[in-house]
N, C-alpha and C. Protein backbone atom coordinates (compact mmCIF):
# COMPACT_ATOMS: atom_id res chain seq x y z
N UNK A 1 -19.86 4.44 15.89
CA UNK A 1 -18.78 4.45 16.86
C UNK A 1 -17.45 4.28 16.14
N UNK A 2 -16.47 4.97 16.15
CA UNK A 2 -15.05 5.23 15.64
C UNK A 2 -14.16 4.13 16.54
N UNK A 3 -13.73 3.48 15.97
CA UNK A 3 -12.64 2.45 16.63
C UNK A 3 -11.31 3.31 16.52
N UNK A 4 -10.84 3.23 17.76
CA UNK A 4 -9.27 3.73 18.13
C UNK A 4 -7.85 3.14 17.26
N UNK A 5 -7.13 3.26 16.71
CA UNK A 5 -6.59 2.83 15.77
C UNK A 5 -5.28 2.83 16.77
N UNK A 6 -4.50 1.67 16.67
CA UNK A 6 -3.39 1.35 17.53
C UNK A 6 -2.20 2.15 17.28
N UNK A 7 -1.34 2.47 17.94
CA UNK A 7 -0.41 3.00 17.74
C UNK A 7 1.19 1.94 17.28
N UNK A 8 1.17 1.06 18.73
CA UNK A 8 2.05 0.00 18.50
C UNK A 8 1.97 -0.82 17.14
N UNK A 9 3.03 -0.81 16.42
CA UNK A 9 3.09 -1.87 15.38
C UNK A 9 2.55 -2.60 15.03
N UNK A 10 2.86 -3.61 15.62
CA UNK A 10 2.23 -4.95 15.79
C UNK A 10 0.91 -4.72 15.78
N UNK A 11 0.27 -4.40 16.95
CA UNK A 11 -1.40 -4.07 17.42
C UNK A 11 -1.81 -3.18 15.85
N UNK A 12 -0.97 -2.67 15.63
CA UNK A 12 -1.46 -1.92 13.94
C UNK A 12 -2.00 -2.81 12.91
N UNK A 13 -1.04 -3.87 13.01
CA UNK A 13 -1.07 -4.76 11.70
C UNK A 13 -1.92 -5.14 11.67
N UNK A 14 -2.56 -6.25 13.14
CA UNK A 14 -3.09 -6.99 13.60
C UNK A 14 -4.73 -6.01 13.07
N UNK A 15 -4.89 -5.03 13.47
CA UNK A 15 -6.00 -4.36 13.84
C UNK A 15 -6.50 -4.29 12.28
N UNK A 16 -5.39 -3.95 11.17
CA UNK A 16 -5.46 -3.73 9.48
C UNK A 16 -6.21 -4.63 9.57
N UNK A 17 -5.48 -6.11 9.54
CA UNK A 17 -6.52 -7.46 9.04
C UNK A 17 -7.24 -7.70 9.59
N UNK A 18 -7.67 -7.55 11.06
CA UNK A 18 -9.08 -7.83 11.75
C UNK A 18 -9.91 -6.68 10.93
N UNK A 19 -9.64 -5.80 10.68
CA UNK A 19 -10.33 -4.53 9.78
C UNK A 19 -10.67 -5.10 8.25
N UNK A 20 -9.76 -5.29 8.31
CA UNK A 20 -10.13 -5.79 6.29
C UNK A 20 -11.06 -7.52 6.23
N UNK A 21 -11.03 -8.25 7.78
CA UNK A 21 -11.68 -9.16 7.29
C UNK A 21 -13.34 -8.91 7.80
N UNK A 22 -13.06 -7.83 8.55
CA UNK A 22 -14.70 -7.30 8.72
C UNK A 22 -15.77 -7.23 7.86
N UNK A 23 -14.41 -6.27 6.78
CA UNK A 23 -15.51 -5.83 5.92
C UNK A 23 -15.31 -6.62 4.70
N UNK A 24 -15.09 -7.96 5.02
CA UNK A 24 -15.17 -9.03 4.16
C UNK A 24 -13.66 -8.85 2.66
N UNK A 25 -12.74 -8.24 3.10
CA UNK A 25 -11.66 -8.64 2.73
C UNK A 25 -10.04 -8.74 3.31
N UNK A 26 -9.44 -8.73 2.28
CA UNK A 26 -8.44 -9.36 3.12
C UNK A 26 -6.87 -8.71 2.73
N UNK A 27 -5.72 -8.69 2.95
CA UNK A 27 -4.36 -8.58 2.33
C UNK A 27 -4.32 -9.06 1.12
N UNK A 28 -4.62 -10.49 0.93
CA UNK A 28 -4.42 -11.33 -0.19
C UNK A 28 -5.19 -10.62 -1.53
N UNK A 29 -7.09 -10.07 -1.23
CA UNK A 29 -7.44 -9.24 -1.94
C UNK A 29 -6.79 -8.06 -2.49
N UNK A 30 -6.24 -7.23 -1.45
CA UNK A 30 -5.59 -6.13 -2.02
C UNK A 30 -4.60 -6.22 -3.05
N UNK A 31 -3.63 -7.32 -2.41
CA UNK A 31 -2.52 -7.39 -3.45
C UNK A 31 -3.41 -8.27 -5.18
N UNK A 32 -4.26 -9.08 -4.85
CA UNK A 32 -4.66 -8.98 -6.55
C UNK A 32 -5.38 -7.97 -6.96
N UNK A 33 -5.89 -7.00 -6.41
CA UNK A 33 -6.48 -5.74 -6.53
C UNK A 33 -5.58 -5.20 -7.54
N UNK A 34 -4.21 -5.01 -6.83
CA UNK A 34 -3.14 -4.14 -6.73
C UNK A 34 -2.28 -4.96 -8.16
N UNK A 35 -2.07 -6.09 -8.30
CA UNK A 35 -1.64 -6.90 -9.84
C UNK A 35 -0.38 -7.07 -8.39
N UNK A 36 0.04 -7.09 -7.26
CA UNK A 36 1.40 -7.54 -6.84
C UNK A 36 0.90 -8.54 -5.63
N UNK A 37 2.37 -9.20 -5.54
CA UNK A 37 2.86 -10.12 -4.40
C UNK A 37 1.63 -9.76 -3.39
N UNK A 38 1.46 -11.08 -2.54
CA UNK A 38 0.93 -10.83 -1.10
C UNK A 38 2.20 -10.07 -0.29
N UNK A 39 3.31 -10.59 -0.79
CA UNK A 39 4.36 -10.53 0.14
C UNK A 39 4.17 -8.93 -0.03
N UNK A 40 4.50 -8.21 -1.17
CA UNK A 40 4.46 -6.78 -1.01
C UNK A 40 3.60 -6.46 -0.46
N UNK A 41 2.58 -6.61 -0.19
CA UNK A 41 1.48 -5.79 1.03
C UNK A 41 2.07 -6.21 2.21
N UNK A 42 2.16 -7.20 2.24
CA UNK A 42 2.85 -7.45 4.11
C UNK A 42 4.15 -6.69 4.34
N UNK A 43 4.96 -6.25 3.06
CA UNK A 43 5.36 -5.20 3.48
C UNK A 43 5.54 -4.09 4.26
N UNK A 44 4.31 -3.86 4.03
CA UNK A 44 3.99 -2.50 4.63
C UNK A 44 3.90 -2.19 6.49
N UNK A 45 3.87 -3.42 6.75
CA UNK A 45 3.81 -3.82 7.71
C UNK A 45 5.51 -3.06 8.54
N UNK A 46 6.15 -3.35 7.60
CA UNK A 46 7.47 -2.92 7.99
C UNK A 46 8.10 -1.56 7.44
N UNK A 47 7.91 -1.17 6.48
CA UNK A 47 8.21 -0.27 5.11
C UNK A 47 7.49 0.66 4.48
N UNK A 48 7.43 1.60 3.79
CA UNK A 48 6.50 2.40 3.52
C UNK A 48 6.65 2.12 2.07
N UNK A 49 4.61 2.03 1.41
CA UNK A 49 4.56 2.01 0.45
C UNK A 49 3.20 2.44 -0.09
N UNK A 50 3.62 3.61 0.03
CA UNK A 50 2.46 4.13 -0.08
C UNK A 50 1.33 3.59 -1.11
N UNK A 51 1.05 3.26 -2.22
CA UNK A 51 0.28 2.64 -2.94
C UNK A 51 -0.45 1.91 -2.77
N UNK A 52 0.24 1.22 -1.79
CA UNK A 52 -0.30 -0.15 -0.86
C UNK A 52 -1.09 0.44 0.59
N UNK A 53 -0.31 1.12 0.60
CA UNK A 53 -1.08 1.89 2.15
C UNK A 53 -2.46 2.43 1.56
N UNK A 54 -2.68 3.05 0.77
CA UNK A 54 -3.69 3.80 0.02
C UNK A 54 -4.73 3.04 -0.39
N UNK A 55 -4.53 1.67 -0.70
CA UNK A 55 -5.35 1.12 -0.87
C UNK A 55 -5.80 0.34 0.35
N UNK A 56 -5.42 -0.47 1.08
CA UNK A 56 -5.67 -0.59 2.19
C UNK A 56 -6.53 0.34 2.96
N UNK A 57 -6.53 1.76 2.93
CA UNK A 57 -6.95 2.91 3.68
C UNK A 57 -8.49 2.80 3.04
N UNK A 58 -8.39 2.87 1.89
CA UNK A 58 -9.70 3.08 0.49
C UNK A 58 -10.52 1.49 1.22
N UNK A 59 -9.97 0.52 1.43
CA UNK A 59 -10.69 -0.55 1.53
C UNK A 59 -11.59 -0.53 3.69
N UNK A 60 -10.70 0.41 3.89
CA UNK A 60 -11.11 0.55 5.21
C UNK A 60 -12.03 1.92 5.57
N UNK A 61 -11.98 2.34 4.88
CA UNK A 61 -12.87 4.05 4.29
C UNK A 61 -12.29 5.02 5.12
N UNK A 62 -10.86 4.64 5.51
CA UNK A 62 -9.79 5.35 6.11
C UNK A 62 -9.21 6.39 4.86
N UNK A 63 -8.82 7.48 5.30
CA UNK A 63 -7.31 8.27 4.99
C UNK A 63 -6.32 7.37 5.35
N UNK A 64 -5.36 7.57 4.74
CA UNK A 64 -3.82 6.86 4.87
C UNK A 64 -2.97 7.62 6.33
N UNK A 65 -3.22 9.26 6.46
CA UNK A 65 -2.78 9.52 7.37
C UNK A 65 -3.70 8.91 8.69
N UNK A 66 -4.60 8.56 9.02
CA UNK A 66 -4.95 8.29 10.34
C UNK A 66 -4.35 6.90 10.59
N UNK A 67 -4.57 5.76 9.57
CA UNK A 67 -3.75 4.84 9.76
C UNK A 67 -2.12 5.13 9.90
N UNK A 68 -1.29 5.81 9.36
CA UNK A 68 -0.23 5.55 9.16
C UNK A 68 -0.20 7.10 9.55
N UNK A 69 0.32 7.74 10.61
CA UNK A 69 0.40 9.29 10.63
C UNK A 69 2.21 9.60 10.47
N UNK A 70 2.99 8.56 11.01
CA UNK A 70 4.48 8.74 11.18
C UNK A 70 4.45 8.29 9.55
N UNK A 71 3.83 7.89 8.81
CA UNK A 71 4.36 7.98 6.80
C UNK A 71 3.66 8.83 6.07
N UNK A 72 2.60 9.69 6.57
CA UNK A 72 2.01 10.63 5.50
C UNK A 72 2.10 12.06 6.64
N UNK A 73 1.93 12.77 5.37
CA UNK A 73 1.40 14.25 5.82
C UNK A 73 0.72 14.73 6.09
N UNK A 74 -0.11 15.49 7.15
CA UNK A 74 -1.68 15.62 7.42
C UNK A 74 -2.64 15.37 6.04
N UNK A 75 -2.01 17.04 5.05
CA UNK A 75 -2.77 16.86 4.16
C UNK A 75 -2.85 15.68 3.17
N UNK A 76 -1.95 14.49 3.63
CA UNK A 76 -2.53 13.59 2.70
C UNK A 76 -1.86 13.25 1.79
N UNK A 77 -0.62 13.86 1.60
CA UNK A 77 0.80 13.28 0.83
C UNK A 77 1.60 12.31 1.68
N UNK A 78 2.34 10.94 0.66
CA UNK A 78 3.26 10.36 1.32
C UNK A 78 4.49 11.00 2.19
N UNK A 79 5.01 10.80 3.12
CA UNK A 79 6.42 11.69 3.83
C UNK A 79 7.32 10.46 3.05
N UNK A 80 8.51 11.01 2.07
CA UNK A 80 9.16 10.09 1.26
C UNK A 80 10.51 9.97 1.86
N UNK A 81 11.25 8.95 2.20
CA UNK A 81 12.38 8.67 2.63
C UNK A 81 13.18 8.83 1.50
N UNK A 82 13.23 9.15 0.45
CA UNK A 82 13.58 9.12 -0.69
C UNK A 82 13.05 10.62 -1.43
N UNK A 83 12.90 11.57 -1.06
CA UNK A 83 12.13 12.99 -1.58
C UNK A 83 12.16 12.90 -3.46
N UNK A 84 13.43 13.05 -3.87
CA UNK A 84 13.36 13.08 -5.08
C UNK A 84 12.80 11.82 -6.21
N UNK A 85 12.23 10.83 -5.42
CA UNK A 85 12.32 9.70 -6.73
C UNK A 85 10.64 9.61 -5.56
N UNK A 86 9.65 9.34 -6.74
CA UNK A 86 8.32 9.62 -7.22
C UNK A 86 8.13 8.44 -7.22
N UNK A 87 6.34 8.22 -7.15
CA UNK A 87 5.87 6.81 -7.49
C UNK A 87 5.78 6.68 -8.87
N UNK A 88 5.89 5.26 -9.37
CA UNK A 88 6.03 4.66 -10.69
C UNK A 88 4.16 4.81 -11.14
N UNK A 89 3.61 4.88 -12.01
CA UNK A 89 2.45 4.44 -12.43
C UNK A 89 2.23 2.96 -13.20
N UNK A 90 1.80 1.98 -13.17
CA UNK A 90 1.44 0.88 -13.52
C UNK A 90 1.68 1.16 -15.27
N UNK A 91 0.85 2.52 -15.66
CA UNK A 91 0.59 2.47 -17.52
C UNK A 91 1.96 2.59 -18.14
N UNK A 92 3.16 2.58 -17.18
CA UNK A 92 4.62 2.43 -17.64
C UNK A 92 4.95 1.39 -18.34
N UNK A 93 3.94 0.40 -17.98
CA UNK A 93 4.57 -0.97 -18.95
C UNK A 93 3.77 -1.42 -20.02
N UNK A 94 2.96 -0.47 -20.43
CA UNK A 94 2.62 -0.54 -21.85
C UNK A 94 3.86 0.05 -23.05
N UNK A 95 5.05 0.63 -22.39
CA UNK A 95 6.32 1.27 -22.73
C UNK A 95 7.26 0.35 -22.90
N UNK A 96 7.35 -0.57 -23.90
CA UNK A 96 8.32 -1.67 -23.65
C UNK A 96 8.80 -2.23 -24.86
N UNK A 97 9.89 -2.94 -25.01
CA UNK A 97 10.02 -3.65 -26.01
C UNK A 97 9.86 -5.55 -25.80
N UNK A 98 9.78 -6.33 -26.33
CA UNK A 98 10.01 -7.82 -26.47
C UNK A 98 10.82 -8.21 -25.90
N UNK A 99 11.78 -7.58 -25.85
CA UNK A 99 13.17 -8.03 -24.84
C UNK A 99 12.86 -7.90 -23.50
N UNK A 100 11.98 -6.57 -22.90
CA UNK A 100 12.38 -6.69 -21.37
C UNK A 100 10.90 -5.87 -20.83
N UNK A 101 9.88 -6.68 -21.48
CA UNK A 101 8.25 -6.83 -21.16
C UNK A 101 8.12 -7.34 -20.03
N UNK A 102 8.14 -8.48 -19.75
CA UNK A 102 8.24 -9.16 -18.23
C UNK A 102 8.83 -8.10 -17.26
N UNK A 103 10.18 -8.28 -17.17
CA UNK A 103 10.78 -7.62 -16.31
C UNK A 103 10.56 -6.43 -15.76
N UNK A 104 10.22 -4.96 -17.12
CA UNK A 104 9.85 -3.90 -16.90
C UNK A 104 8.39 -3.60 -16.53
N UNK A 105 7.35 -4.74 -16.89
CA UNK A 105 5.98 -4.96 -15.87
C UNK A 105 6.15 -5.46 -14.64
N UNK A 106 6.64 -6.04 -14.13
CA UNK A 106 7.57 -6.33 -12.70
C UNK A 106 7.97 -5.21 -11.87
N UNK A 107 8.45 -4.48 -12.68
CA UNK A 107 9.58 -3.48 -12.15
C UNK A 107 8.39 -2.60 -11.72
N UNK A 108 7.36 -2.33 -13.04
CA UNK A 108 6.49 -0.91 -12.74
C UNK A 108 5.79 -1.52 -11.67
N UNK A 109 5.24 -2.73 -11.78
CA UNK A 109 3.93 -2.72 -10.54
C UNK A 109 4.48 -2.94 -9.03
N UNK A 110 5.90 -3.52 -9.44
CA UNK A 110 6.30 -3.08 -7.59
C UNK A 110 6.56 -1.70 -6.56
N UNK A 111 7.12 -0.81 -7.82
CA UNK A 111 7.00 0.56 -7.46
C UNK A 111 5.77 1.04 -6.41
């Protein structure tokens, strides 16, 4: 049986984490999944991020568009509020010097 996926916001969010603690995880998982903030996944809640959405989707054995149809594209690309600037990849911060290691691993995994 296919559960109806909310439309309203709120009832969205709500429905994510009753969803993710079903299947025995949680927000908090994702984001150490993910190497970021809890806070950045609760993000999403408000914001589009796709990376975060994607995984979330993967942990729910969802597509990203059925959860989120007003931020992706049928076929399955993010819709970018931003068209020209791309997601960051994480292996960016093996690219670094001593001086600004921290910061620029920061920088890549919030992307």
């Amino acid at each position: 049986m296919k559960t109806k996926i909310p439309t309203d916001p709120e009832l969205l969010w709500e429905w994510v984490k009753f969803q993710l603690r079903m299947r025995g995880s949680s927000l908090a998982k994702v984001a150490q999944d993910l190497g970021v903030s809890r806070q950045s996944v609760n993000n999403v809640k408000r914001v589009r991020y796709p990376r975060v959405e994607r995984a979330i989707a993967r942990k729910l054995e969802l597509a990203p568009q059925d959860i989120w149809p007003d931020r992706w594209h049928p076929h399955g690309a993010p819709l970018r509020e931003r068209p020209n600037v791309g997601e960051r990849k994480e292996q960016v911060c093996t690219k670094h010097t001593k001086s600004n290691a921290i910061a620029h691993c920061q920088l890549a995994r919030s992307a």
